[in-house]
N, C-alpha and C. Protein backbone atom coordinates (compact mmCIF):
# COMPACT_ATOMS: atom_id res chain seq x y z
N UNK A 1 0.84 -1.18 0.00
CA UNK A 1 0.00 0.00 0.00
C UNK A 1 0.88 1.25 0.00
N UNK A 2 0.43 2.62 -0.82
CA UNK A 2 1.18 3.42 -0.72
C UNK A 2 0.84 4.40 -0.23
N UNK A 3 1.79 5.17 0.86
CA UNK A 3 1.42 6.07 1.56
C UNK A 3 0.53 7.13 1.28
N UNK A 4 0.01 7.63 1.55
CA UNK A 4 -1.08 8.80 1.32
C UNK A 4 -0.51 9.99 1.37
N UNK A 5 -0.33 10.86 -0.15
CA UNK A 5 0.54 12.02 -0.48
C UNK A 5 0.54 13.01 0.60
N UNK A 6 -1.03 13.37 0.80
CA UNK A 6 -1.32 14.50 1.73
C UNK A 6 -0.30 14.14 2.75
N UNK A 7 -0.30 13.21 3.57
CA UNK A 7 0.21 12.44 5.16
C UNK A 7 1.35 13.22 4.90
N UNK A 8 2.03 12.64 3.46
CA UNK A 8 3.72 12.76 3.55
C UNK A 8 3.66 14.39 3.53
N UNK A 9 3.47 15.03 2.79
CA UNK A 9 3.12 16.50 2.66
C UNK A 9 3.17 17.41 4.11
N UNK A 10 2.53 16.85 4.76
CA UNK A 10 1.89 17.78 6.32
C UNK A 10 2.95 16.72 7.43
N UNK A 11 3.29 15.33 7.33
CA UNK A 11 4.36 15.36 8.19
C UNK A 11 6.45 14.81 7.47
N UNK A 12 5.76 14.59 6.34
CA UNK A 12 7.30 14.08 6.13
C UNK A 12 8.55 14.90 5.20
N UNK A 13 7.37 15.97 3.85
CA UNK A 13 8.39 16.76 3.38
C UNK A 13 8.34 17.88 3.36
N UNK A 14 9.20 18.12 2.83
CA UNK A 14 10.14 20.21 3.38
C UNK A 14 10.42 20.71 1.64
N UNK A 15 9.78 21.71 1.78
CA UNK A 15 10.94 22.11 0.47
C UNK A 15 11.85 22.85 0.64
N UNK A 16 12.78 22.18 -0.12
CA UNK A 16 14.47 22.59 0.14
C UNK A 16 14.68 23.56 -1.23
N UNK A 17 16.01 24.14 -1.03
CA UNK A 17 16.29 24.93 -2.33
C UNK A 17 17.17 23.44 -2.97
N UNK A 18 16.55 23.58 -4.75
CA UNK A 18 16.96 22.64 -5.28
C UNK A 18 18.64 22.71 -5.63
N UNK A 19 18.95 21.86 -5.72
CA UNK A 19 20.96 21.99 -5.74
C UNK A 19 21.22 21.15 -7.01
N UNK A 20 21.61 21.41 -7.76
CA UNK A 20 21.96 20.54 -9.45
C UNK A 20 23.00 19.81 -8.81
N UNK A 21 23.88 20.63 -7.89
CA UNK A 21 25.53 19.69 -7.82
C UNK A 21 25.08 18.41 -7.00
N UNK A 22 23.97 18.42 -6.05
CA UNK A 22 23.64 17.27 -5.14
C UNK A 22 23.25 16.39 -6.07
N UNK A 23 22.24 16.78 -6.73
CA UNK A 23 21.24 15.94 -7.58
C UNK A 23 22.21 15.12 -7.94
N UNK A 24 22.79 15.79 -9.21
CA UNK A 24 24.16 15.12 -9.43
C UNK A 24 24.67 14.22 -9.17
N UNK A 25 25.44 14.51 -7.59
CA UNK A 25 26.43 13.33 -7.35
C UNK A 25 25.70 12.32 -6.75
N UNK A 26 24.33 12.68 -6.43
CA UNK A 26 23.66 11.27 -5.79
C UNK A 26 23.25 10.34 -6.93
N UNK A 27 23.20 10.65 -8.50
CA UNK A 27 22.76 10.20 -9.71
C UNK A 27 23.79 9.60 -9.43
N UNK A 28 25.06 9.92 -9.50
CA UNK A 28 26.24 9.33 -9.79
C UNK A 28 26.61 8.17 -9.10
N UNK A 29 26.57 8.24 -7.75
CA UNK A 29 26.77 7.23 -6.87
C UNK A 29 25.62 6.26 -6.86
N UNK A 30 24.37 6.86 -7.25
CA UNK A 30 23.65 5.56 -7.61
C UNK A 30 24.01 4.77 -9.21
N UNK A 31 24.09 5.19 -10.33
CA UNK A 31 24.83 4.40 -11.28
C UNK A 31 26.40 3.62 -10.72
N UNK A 32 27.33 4.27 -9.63
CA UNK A 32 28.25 3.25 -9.93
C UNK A 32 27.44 2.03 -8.75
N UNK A 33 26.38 2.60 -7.79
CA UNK A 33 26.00 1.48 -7.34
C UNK A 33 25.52 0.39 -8.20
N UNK A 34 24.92 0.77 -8.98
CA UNK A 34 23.93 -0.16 -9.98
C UNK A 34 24.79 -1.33 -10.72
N UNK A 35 26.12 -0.83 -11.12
CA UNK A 35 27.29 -1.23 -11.64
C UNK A 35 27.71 -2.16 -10.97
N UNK A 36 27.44 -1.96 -9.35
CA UNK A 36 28.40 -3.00 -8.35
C UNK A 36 26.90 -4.41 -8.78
N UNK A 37 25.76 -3.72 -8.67
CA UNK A 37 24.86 -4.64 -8.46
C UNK A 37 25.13 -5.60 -9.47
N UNK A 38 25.13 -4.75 -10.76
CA UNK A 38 24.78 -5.63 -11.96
C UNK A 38 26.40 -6.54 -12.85
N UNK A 39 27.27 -6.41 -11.30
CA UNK A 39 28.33 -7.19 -11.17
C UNK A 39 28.42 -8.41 -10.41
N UNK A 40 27.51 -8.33 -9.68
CA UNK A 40 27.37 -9.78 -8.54
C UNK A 40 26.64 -10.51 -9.42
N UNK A 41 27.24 -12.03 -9.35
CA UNK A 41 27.06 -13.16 -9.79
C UNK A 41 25.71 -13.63 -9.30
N UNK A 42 25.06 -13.87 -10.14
CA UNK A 42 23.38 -14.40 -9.44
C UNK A 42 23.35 -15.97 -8.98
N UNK A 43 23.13 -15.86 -7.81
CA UNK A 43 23.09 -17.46 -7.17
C UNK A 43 21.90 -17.24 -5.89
N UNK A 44 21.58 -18.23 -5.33
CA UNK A 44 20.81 -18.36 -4.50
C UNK A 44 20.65 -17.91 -3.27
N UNK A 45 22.43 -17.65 -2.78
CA UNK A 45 22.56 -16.84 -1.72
C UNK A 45 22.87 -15.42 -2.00
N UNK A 46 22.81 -14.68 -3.53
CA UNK A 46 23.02 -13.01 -3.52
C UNK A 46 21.67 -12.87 -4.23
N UNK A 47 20.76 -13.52 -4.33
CA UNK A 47 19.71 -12.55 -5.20
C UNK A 47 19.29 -11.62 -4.30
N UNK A 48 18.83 -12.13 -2.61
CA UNK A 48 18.32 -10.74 -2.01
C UNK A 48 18.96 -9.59 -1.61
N UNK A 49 20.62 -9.68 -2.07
CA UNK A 49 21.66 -8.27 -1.82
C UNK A 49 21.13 -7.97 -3.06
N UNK A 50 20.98 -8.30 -4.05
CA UNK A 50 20.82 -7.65 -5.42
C UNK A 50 19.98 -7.37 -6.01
N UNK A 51 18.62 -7.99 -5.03
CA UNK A 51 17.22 -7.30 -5.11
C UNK A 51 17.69 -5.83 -4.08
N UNK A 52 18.50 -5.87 -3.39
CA UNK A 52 18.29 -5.23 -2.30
C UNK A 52 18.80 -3.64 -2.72
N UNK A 53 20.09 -4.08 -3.86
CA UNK A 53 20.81 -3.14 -4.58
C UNK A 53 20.11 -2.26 -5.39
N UNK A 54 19.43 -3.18 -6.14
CA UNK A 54 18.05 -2.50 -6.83
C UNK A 54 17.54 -1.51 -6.60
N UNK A 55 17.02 -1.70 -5.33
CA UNK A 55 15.98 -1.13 -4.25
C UNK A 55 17.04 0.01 -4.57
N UNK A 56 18.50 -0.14 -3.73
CA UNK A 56 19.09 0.98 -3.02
C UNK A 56 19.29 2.09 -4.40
N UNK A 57 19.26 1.81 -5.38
CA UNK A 57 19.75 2.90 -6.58
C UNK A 57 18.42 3.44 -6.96
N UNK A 58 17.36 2.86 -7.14
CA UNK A 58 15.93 3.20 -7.20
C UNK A 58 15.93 4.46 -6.35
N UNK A 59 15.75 4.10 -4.88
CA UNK A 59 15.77 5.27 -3.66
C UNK A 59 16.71 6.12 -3.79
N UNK A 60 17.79 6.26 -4.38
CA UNK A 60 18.74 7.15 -4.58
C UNK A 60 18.24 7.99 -5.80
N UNK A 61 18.13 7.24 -6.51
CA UNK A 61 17.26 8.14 -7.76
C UNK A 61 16.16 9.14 -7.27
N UNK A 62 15.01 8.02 -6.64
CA UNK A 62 13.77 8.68 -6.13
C UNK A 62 14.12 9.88 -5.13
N UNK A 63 15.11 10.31 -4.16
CA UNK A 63 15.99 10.63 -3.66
C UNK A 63 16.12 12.37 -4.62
N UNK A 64 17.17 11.94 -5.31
CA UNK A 64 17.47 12.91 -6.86
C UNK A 64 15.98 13.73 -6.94
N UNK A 65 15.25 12.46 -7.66
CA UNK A 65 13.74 13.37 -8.55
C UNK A 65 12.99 14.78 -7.31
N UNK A 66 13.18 14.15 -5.98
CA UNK A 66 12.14 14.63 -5.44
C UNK A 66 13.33 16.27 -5.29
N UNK A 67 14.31 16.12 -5.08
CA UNK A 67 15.79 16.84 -4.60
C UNK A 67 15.35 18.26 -6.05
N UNK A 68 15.32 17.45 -7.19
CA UNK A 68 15.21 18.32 -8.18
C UNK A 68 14.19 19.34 -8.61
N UNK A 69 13.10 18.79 -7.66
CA UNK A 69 11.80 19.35 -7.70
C UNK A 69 11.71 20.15 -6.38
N UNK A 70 13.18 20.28 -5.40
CA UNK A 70 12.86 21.21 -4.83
C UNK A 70 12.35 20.30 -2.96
N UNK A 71 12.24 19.08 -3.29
CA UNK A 71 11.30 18.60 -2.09
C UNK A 71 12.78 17.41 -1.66
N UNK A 72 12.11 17.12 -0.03
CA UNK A 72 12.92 16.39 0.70
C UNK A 72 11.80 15.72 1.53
N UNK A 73 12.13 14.29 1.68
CA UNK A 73 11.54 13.61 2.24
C UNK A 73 12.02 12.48 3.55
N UNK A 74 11.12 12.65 4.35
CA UNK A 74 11.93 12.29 5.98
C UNK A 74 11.91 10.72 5.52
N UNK A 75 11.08 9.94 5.02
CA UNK A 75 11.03 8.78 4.84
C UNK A 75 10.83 7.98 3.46
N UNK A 76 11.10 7.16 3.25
CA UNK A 76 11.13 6.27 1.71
C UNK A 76 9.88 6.24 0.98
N UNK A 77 8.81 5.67 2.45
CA UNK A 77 7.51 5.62 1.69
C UNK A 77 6.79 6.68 0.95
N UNK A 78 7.83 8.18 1.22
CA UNK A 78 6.53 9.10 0.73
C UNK A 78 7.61 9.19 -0.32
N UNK A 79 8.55 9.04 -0.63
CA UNK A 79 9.62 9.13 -2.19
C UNK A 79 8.72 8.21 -3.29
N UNK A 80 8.19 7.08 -2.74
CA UNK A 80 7.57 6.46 -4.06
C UNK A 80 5.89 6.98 -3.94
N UNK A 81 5.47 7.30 -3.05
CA UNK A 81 4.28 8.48 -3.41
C UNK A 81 4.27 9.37 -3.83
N UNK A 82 5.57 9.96 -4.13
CA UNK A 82 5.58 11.70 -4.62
C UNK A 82 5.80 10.68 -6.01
N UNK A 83 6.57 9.64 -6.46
CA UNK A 83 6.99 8.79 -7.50
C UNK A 83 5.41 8.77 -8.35
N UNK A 84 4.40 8.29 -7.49
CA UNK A 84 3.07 7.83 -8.29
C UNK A 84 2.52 9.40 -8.13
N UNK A 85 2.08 10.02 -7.55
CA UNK A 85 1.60 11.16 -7.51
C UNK A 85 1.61 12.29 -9.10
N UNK A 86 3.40 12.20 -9.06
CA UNK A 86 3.82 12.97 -10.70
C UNK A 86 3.92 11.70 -11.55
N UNK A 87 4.15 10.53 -11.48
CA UNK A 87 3.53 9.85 -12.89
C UNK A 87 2.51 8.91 -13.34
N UNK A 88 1.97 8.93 -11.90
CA UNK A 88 0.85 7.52 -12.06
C UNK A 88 1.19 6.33 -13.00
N UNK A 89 2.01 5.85 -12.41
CA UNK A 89 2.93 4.88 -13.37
C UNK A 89 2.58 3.59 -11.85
N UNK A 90 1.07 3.02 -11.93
CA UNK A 90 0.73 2.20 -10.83
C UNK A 90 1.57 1.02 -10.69
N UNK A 91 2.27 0.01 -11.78
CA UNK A 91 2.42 -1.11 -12.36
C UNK A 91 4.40 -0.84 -11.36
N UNK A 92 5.04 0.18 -12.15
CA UNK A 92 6.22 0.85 -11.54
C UNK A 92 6.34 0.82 -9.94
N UNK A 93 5.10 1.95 -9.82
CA UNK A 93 4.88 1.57 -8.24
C UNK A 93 4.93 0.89 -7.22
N UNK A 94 4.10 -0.09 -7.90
CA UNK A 94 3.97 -1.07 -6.68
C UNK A 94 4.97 -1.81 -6.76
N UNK A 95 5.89 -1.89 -7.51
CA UNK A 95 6.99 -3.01 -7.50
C UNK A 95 8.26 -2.49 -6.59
N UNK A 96 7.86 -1.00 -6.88
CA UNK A 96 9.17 0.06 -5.86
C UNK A 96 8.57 -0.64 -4.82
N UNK A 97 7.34 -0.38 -4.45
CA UNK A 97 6.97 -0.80 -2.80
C UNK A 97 7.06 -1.91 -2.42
N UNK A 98 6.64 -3.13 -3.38
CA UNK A 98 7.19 -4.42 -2.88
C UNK A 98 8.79 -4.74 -2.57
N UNK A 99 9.73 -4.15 -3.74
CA UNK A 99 10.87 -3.74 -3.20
C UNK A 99 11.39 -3.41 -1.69
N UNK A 100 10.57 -2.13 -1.48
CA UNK A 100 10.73 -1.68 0.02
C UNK A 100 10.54 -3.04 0.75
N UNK A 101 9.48 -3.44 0.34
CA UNK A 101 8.73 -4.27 1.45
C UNK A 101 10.02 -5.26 2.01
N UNK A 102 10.44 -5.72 0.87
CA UNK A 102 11.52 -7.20 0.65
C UNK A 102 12.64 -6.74 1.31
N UNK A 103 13.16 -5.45 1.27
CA UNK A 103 14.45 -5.04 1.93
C UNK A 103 14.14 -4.97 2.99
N UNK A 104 13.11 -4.41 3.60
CA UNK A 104 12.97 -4.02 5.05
C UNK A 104 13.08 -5.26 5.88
N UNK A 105 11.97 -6.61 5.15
CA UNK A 105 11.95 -7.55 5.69
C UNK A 105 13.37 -8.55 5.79
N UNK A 106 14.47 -8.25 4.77
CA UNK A 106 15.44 -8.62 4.78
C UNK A 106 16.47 -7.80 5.62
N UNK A 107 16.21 -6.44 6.06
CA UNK A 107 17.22 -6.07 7.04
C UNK A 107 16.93 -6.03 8.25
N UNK A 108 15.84 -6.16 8.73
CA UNK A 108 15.45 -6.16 9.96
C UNK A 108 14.59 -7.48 10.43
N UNK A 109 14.59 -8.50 9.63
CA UNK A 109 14.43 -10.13 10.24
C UNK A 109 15.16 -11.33 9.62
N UNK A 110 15.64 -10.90 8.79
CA UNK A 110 16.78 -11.79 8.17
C UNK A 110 16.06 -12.47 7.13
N UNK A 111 15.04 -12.25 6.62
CA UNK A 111 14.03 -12.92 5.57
C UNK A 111 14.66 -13.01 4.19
N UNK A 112 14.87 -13.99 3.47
CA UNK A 112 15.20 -13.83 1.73
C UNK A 112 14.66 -13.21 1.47
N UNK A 113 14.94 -12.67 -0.12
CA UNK A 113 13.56 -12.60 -0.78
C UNK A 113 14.03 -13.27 -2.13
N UNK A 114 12.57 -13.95 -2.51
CA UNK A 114 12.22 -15.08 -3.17
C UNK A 114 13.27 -15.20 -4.34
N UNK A 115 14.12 -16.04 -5.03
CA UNK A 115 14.34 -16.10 -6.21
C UNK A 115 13.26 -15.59 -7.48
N UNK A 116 11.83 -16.19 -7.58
CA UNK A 116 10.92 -15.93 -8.29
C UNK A 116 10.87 -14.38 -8.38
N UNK A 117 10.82 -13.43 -7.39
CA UNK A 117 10.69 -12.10 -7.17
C UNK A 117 11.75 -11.56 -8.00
N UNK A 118 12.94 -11.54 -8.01
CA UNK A 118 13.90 -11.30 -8.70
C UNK A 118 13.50 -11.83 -10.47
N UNK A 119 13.59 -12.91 -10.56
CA UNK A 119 13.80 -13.25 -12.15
C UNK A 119 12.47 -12.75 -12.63
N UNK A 120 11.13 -12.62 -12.26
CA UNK A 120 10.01 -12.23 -12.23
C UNK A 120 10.37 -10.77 -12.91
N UNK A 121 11.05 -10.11 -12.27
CA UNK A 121 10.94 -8.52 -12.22
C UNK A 121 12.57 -7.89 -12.64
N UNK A 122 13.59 -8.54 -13.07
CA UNK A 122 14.86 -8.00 -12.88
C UNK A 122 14.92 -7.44 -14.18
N UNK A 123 13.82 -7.26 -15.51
CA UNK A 123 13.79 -6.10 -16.59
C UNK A 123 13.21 -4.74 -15.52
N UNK A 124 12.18 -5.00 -15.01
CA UNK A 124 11.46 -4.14 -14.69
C UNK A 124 12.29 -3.11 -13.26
N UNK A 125 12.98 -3.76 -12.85
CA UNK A 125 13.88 -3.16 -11.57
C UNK A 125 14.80 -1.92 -12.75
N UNK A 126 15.26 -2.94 -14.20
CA UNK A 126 16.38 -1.83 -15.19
C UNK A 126 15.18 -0.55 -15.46
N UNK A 127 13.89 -1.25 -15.82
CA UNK A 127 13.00 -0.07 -16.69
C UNK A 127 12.89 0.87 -15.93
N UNK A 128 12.73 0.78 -14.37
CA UNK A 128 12.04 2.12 -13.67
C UNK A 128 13.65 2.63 -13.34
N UNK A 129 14.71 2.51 -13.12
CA UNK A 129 15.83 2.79 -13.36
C UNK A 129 15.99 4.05 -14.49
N UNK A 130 15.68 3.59 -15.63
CA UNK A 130 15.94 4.39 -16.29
C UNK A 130 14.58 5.06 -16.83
N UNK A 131 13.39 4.84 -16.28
CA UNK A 131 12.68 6.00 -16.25
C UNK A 131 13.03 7.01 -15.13
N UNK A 132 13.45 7.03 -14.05
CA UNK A 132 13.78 7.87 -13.07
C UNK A 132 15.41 8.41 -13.27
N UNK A 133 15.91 7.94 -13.66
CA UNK A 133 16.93 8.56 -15.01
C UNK A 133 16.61 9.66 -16.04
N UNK A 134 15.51 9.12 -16.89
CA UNK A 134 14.55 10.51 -17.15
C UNK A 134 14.23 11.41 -16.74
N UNK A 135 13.57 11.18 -15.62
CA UNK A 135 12.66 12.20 -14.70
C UNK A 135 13.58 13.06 -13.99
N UNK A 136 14.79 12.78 -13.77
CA UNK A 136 15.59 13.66 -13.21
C UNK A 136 16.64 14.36 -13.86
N UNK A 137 17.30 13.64 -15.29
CA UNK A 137 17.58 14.64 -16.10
C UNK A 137 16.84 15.42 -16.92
N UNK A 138 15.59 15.30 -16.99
CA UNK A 138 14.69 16.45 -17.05
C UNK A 138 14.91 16.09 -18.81
C-alpha cells in the first residue's frame, strides 16, 4: 500500500532549495551502485543483496527526482508516493513498494527474498531505473 501524499506533505516533506551539484552526485553514486549490483554473480545466496541493490539505486534516484523538484523527504515511503503522484505509473509503483517491502523484511528479520521475485521482475527493476533517469535529467 502506498502512503497517502497529503500524510507525507503535512508530516514528512520540506521544500528545500533545489541543488543541481547534489542531484548530481547522488545520480552518480547511484549508477556506480547499480554497476556493483549488476556485477554480482546471481546465485541463491546473492539474489536478495541484489534485489536489495536494486531497491538501493531506485531510492537514490527517487531521492534525486524529489531533490530536483525542490522537495525532501523524511522517509522512503513518501519518495515512491511523490513517485506515483507525478507519474501515475501504478504497475512501476507497486513493485518500488514491494521492493521496500523485501528489503525491510530482509534487514530487519533476516528474511530472503524469493528467487521468483527477482527473475520475475529484474527487466522491470532496469525499466524504472531508467525512467527515473529521465525524470531527473529532465
Amino acid at each position: 500500500m502506498i502512503m497517502n501524499w497529503n500524510l507525507c506533505e503535512k508530516e514528512f516533506i520540506r521544500i528545500v532549495k533545489r541543488d543541481e551539484r547534489r542531484v548530481k552526485s547522488i545520480i552518480d553514486r547511484a549508477l556506480i551502485r547499480l554497476k556493483i549490483v549488476e556485477g554480482i554473480k546471481v546465485s541463491e545466496d546473492s539474489i536478495s543483496f541484489i534485489v536489495e541493490g536494486y531497491y538501493e539505486v531506485i531510492k537514490e534516484l527517487l531521492v534525486a527526482y524529489l531533490l530536483s523538484n525542490g522537495l525532501r523527504s523524511k522517509n522512503h515511503q513518501c519518495l515512491i508516493s511523490y513517485f506515483y503522484k507525478t507519474t501515475k505509473k501504478e504497475k512501476e509503483t507497486n513493485l518500488i513498494s514491494q521492493m521496500s517491502y523485501f528489503r525491510n523484511r530482509l534487514g530487519y528479520y533476516g528474511e530472503i527474498i524469493p528467487k521468483k521475485f527477482y527473475e520475475t521482475n529484474k527487466r522491470e527493476f532496469k525499466d524504472i531505473i531508467k525512467l527515473l533517469l529521465g525524470l531527473v535529467k529532465g
